[in-house]
PDB file of N, CA and C in Angstrom:
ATOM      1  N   UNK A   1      -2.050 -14.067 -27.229  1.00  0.00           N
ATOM      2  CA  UNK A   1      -1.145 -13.522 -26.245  1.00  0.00           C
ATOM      3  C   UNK A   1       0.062 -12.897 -26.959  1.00  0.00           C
ATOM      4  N   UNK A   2      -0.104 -11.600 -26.578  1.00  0.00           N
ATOM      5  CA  UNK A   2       1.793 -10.850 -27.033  1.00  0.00           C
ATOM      6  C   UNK A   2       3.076 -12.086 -26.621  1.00  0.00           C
ATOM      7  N   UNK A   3       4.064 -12.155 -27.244  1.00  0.00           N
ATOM      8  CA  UNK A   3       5.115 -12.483 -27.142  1.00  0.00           C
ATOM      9  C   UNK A   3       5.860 -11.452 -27.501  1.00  0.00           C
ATOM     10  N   UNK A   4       7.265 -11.169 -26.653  1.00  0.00           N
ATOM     11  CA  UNK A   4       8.207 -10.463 -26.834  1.00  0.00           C
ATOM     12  C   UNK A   4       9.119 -11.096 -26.962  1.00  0.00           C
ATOM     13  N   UNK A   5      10.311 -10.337 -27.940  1.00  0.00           N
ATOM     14  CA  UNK A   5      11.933 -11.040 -27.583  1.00  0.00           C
ATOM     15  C   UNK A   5      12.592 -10.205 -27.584  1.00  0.00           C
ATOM     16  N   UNK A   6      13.602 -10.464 -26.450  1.00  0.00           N
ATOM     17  CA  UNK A   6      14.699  -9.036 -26.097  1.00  0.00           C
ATOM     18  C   UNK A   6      15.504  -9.232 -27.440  1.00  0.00           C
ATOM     19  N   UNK A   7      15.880  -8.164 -28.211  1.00  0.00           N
ATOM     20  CA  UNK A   7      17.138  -8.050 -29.158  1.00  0.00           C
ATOM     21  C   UNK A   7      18.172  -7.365 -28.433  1.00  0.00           C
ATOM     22  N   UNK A   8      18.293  -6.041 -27.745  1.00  0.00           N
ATOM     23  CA  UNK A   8      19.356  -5.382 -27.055  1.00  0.00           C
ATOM     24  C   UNK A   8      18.954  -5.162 -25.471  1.00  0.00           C
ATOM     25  N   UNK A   9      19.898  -5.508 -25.129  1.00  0.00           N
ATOM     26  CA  UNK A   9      20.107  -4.849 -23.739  1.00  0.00           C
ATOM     27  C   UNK A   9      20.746  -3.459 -23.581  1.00  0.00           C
ATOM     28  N   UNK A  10      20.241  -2.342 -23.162  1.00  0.00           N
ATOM     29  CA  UNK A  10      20.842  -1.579 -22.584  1.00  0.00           C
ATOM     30  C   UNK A  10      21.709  -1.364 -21.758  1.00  0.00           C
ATOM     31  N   UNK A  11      23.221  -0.481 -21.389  1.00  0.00           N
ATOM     32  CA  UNK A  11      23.666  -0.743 -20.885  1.00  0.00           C
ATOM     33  C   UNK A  11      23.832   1.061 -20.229  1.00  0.00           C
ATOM     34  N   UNK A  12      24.314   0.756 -18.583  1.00  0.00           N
ATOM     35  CA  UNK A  12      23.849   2.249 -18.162  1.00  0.00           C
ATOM     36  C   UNK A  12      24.804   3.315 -18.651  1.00  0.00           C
ATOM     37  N   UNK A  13      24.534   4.471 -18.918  1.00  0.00           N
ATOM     38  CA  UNK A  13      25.657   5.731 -19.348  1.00  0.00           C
ATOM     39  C   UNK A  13      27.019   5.553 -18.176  1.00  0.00           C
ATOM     40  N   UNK A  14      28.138   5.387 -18.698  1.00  0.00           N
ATOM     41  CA  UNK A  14      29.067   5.509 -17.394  1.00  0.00           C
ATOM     42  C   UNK A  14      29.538   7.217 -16.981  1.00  0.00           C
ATOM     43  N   UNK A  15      29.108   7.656 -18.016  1.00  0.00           N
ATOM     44  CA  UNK A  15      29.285   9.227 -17.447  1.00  0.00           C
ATOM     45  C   UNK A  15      28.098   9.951 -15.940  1.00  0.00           C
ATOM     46  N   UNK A  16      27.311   9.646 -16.708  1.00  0.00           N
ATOM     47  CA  UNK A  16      26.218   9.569 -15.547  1.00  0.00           C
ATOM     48  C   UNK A  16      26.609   9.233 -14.062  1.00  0.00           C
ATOM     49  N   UNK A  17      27.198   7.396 -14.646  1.00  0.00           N
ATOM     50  CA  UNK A  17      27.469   6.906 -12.917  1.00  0.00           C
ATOM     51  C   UNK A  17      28.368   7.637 -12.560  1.00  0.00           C
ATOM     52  N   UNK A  18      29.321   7.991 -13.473  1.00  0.00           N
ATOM     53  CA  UNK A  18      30.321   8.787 -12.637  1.00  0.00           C
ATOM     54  C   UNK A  18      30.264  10.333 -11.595  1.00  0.00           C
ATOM     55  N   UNK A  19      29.179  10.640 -12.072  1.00  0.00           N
ATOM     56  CA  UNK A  19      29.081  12.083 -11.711  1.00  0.00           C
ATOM     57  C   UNK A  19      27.649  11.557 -10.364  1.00  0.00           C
ATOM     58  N   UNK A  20      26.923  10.552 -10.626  1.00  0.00           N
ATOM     59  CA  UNK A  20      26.068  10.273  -9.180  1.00  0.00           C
ATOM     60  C   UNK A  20      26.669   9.388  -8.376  1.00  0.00           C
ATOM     61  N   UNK A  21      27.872   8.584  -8.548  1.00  0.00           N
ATOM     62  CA  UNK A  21      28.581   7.730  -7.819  1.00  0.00           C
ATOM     63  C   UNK A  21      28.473   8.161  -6.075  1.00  0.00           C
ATOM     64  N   UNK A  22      28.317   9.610  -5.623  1.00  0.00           N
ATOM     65  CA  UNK A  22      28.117  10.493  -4.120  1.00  0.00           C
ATOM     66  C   UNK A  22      26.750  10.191  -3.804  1.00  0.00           C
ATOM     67  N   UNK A  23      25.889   9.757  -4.477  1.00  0.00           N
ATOM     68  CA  UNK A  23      24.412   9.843  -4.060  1.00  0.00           C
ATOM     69  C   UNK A  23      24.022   8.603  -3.657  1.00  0.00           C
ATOM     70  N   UNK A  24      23.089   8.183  -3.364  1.00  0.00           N
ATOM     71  CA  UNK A  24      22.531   6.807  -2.707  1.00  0.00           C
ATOM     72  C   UNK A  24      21.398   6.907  -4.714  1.00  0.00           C
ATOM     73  N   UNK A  25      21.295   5.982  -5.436  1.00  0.00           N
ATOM     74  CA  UNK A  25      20.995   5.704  -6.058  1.00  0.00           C
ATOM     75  C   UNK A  25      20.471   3.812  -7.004  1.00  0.00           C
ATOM     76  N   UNK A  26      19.574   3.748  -8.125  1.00  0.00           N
ATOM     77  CA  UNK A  26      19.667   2.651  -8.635  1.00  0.00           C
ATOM     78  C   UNK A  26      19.581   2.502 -10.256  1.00  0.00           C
ATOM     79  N   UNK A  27      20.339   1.612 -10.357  1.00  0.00           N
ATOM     80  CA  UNK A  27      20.208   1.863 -12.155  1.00  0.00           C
ATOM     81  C   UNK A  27      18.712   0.820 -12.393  1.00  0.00           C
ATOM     82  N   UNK A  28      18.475   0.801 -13.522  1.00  0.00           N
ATOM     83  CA  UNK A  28      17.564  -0.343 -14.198  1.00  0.00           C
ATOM     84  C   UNK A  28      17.800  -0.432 -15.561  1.00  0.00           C
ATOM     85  N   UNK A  29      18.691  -1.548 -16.082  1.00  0.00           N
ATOM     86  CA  UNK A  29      18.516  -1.526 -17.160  1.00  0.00           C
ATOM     87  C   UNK A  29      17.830  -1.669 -18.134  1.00  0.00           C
ATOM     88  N   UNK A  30      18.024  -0.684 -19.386  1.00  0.00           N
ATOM     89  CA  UNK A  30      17.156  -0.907 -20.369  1.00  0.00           C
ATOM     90  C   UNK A  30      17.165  -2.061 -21.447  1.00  0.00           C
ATOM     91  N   UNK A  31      15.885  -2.418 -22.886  1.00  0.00           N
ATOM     92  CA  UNK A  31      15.824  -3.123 -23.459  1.00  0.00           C
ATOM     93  C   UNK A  31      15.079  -2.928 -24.503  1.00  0.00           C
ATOM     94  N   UNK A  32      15.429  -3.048 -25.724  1.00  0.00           N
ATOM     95  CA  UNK A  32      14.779  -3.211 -27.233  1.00  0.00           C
ATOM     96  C   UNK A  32      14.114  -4.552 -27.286  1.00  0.00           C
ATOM     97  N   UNK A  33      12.935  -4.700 -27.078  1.00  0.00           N
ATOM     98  CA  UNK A  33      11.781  -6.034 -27.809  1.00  0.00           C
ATOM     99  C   UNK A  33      11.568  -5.717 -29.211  1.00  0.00           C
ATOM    100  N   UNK A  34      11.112  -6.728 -29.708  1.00  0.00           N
ATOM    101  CA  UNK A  34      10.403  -6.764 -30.791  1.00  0.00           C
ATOM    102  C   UNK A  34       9.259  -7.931 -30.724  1.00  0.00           C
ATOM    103  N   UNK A  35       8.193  -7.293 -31.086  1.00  0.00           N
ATOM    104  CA  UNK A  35       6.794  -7.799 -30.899  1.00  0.00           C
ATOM    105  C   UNK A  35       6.935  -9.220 -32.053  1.00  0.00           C
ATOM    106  N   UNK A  36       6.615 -10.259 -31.234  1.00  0.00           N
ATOM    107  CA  UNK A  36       6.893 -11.191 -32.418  1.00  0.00           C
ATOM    108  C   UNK A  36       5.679 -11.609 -33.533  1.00  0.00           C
ATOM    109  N   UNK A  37       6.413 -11.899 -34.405  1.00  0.00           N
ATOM    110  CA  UNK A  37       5.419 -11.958 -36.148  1.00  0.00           C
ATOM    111  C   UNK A  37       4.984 -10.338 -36.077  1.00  0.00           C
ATOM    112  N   UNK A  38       5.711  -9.513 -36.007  1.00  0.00           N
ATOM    113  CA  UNK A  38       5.469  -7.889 -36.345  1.00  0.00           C
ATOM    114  C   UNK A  38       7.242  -7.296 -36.913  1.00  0.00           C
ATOM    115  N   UNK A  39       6.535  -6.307 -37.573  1.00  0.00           N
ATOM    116  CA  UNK A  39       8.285  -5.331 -36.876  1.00  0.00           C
ATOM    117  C   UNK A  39       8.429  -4.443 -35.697  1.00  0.00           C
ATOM    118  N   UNK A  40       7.080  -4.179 -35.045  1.00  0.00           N
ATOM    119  CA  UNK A  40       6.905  -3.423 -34.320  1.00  0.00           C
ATOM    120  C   UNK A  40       8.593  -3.412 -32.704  1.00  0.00           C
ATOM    121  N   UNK A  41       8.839  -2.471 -32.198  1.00  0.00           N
ATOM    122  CA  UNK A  41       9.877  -2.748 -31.187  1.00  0.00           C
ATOM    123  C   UNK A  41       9.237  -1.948 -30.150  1.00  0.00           C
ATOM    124  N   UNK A  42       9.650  -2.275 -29.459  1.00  0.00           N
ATOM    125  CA  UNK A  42       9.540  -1.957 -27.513  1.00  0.00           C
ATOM    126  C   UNK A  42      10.628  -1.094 -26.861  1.00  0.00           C
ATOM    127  N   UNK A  43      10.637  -0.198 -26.383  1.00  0.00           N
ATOM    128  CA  UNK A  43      12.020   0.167 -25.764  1.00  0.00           C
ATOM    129  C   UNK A  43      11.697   0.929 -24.576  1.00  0.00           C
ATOM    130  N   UNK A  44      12.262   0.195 -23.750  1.00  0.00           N
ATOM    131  CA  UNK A  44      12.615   0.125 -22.290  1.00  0.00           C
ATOM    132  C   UNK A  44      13.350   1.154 -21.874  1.00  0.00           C
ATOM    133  N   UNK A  45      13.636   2.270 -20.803  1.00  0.00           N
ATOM    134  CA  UNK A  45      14.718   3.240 -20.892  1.00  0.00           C
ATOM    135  C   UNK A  45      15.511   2.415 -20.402  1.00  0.00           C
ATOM    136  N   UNK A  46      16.221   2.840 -19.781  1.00  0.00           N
ATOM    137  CA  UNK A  46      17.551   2.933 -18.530  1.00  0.00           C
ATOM    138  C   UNK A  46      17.019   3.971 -17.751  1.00  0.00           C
ATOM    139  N   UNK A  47      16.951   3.392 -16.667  1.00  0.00           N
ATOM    140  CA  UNK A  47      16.179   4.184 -15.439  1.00  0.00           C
ATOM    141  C   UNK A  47      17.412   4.303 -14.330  1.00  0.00           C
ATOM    142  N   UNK A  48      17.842   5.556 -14.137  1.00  0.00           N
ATOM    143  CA  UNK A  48      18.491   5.967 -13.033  1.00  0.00           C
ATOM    144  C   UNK A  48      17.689   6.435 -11.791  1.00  0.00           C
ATOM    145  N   UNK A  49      17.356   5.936 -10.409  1.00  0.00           N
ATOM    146  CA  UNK A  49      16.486   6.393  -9.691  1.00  0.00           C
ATOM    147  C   UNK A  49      17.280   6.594  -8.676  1.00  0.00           C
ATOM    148  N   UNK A  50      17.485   8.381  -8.359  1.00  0.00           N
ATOM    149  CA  UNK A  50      18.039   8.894  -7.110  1.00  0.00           C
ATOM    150  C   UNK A  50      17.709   9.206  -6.149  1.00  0.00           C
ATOM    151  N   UNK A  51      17.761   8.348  -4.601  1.00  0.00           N
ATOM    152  CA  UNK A  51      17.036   8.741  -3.690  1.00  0.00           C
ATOM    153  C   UNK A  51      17.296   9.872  -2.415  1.00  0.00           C
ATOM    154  N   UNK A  52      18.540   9.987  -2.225  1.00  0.00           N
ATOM    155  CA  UNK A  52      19.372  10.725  -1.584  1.00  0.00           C
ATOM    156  C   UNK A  52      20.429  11.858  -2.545  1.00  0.00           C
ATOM    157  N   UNK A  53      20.752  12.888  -1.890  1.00  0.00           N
ATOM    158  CA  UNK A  53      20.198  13.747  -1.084  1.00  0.00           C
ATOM    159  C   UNK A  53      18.567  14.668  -1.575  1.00  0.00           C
ATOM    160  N   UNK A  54      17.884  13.863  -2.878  1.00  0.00           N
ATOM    161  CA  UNK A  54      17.007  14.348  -3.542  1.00  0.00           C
ATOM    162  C   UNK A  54      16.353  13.186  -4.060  1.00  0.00           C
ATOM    163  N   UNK A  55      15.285  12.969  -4.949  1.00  0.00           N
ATOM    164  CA  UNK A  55      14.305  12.066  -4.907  1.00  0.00           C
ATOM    165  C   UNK A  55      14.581  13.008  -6.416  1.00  0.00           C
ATOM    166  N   UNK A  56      15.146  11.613  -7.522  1.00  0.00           N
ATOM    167  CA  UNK A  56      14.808  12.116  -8.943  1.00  0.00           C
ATOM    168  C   UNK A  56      14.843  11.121 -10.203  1.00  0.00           C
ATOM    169  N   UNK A  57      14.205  10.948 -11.018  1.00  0.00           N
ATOM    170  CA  UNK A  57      14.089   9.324 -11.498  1.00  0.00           C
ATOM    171  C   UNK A  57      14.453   9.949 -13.177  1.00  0.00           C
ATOM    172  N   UNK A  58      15.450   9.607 -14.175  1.00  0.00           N
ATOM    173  CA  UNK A  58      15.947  10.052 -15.015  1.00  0.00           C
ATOM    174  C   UNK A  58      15.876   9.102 -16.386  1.00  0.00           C
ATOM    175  N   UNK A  59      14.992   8.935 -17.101  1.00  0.00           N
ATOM    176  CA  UNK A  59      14.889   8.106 -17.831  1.00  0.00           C
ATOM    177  C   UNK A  59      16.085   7.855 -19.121  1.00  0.00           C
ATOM    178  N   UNK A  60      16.848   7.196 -19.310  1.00  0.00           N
ATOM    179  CA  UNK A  60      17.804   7.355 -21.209  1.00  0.00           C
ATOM    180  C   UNK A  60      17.218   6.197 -21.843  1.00  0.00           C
ATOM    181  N   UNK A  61      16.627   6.904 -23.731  1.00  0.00           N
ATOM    182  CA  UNK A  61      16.167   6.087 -24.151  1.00  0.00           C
ATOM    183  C   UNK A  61      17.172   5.897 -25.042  1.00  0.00           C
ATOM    184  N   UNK A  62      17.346   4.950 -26.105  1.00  0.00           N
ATOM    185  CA  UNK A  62      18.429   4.319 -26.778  1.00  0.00           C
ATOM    186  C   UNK A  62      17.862   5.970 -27.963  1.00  0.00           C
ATOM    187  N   UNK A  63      19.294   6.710 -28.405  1.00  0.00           N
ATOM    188  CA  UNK A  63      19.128   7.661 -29.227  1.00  0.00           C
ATOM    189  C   UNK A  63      18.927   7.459 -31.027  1.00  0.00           C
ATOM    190  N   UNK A  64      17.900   8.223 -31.577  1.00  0.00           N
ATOM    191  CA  UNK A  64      17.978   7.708 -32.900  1.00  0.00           C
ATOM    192  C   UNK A  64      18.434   9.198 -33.676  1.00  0.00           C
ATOM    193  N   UNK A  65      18.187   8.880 -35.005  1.00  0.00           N
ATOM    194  CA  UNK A  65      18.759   9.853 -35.552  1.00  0.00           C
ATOM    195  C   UNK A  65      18.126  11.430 -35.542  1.00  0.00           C
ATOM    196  N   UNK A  66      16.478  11.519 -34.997  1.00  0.00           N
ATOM    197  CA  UNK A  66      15.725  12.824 -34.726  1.00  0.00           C
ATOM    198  C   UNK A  66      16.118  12.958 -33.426  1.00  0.00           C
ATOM    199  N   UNK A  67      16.149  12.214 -32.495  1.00  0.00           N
ATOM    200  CA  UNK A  67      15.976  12.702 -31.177  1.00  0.00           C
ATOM    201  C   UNK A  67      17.716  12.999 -30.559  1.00  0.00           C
ATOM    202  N   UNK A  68      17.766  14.309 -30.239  1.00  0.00           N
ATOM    203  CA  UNK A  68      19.298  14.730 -29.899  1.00  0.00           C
ATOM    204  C   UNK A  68      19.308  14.722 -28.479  1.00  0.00           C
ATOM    205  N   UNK A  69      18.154  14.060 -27.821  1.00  0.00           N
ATOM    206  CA  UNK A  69      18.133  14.713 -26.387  1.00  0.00           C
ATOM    207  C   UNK A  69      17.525  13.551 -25.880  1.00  0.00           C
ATOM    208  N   UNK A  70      18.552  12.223 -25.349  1.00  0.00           N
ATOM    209  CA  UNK A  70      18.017  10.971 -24.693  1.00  0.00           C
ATOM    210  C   UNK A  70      17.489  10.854 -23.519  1.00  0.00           C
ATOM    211  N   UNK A  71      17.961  11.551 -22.529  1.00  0.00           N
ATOM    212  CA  UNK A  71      17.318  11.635 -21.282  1.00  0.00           C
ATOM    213  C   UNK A  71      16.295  12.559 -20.611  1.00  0.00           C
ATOM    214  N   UNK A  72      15.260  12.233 -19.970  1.00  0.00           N
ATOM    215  CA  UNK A  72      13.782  12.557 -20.013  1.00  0.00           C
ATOM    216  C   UNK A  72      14.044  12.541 -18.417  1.00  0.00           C
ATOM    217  N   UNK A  73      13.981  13.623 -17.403  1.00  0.00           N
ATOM    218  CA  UNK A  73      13.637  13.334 -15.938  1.00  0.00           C
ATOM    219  C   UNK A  73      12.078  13.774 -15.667  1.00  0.00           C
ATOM    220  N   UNK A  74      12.008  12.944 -14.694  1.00  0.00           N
ATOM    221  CA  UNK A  74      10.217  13.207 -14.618  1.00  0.00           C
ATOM    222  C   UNK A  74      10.012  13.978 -13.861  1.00  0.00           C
ATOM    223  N   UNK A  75      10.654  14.451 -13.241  1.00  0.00           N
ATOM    224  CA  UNK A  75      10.013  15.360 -12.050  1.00  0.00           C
ATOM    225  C   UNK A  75      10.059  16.847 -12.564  1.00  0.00           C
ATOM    226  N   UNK A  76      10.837  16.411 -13.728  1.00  0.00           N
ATOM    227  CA  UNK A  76      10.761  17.889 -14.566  1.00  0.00           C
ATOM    228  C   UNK A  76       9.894  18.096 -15.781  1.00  0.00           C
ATOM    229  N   UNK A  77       9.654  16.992 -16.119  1.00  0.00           N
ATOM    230  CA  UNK A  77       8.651  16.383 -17.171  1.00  0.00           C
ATOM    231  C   UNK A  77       9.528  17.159 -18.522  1.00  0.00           C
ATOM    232  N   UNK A  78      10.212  16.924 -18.210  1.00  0.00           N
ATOM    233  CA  UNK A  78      11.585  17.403 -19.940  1.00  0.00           C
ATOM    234  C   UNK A  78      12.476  16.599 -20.059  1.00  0.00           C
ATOM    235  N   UNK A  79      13.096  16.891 -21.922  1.00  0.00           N
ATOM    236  CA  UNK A  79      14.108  16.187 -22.218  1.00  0.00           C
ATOM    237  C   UNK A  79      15.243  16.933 -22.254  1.00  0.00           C
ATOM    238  N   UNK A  80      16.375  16.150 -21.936  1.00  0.00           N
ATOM    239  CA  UNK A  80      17.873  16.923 -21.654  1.00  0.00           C
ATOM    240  C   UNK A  80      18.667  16.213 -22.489  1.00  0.00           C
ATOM    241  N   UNK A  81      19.331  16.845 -23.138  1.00  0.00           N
ATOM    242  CA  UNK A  81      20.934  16.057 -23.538  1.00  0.00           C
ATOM    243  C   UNK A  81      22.088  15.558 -22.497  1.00  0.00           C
ATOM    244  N   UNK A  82      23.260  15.099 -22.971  1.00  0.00           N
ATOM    245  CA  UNK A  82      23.887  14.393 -21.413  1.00  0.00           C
ATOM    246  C   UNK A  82      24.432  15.968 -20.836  1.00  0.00           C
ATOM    247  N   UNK A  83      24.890  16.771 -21.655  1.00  0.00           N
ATOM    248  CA  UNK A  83      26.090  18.131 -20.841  1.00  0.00           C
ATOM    249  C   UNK A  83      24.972  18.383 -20.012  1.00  0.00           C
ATOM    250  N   UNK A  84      23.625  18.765 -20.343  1.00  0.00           N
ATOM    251  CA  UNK A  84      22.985  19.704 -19.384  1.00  0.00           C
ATOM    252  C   UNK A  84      22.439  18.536 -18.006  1.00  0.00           C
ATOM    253  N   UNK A  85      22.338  16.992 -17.827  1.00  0.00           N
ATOM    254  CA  UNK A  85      21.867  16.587 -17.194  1.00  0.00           C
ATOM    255  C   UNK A  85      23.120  16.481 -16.108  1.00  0.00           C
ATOM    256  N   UNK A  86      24.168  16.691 -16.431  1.00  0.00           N
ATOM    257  CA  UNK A  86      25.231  16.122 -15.819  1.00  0.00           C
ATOM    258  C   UNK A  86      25.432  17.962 -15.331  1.00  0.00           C
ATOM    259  N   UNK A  87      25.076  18.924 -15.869  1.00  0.00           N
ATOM    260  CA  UNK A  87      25.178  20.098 -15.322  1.00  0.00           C
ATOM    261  C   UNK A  87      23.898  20.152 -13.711  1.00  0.00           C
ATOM    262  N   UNK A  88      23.031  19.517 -14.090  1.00  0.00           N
ATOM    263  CA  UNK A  88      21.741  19.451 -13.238  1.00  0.00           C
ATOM    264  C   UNK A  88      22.215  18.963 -11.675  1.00  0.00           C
ATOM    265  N   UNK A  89      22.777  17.312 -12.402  1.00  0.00           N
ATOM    266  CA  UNK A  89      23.468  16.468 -11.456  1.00  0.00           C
ATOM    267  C   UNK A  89      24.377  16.945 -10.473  1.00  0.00           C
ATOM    268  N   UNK A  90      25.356  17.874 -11.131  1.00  0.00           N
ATOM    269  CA  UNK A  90      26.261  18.760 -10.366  1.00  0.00           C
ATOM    270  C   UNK A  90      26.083  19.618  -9.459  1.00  0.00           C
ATOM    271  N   UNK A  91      24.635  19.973  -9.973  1.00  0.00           N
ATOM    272  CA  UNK A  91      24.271  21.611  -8.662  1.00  0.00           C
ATOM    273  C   UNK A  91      23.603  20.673  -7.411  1.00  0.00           C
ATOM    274  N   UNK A  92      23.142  19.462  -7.756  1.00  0.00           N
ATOM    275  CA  UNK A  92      22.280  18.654  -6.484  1.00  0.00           C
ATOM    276  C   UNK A  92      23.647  18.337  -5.880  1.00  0.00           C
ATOM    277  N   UNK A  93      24.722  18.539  -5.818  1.00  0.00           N
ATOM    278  CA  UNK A  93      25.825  18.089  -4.263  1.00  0.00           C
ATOM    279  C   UNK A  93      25.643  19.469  -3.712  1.00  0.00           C
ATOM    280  N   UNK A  94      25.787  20.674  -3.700  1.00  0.00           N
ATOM    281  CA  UNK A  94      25.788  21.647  -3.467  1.00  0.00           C
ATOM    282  C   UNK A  94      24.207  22.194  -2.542  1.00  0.00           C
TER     283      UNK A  94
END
């Protein structure tokens, strides 16, 4: 049987909340495992799921040193950096 152990908790972007704070929304926080007797790790996003006035589920994975672009929305099936998601975020009040 796998065993996991959480090492980090994720904690949600507060820029983010700030700019969906108008929407009916839910966070989920994320988490780093590590597979035990391995080095192998696990990582969990941070799941922002917006249900009002639009239906949009925004994944942030913990950033490493290749990847410049943490957040992944699915309904777009792409990755965004924070300026352009928070540009995205902005045109959905409108």
């Amino acid at each position: 049987m796998l065993e996991f152990k959480t090492i980090e908790t994720l904690k949600p972007n507060t820029e983010i909340l700030e700019v969906i704070k108008d929407y009916t929304y839910k966070v989920k926080k994320g988490t780093v495992k590590n597979l035990t007797c391995t080095n192998l790790q696990v990582i969990e996003p941070t799941e922002y799921l917006i249900t009002y006035p639009t239906t949009l589920t925004i994944l942030e994975y913990k950033v490493n040193e290749i990847s410049n672009k943490p957040f992944f929305v699915k309904e777009h099936n792409q990755k965004y950096s924070l300026s352009e998601i928070t540009q995205i975020l902005k045109k959905l009040k409108f």
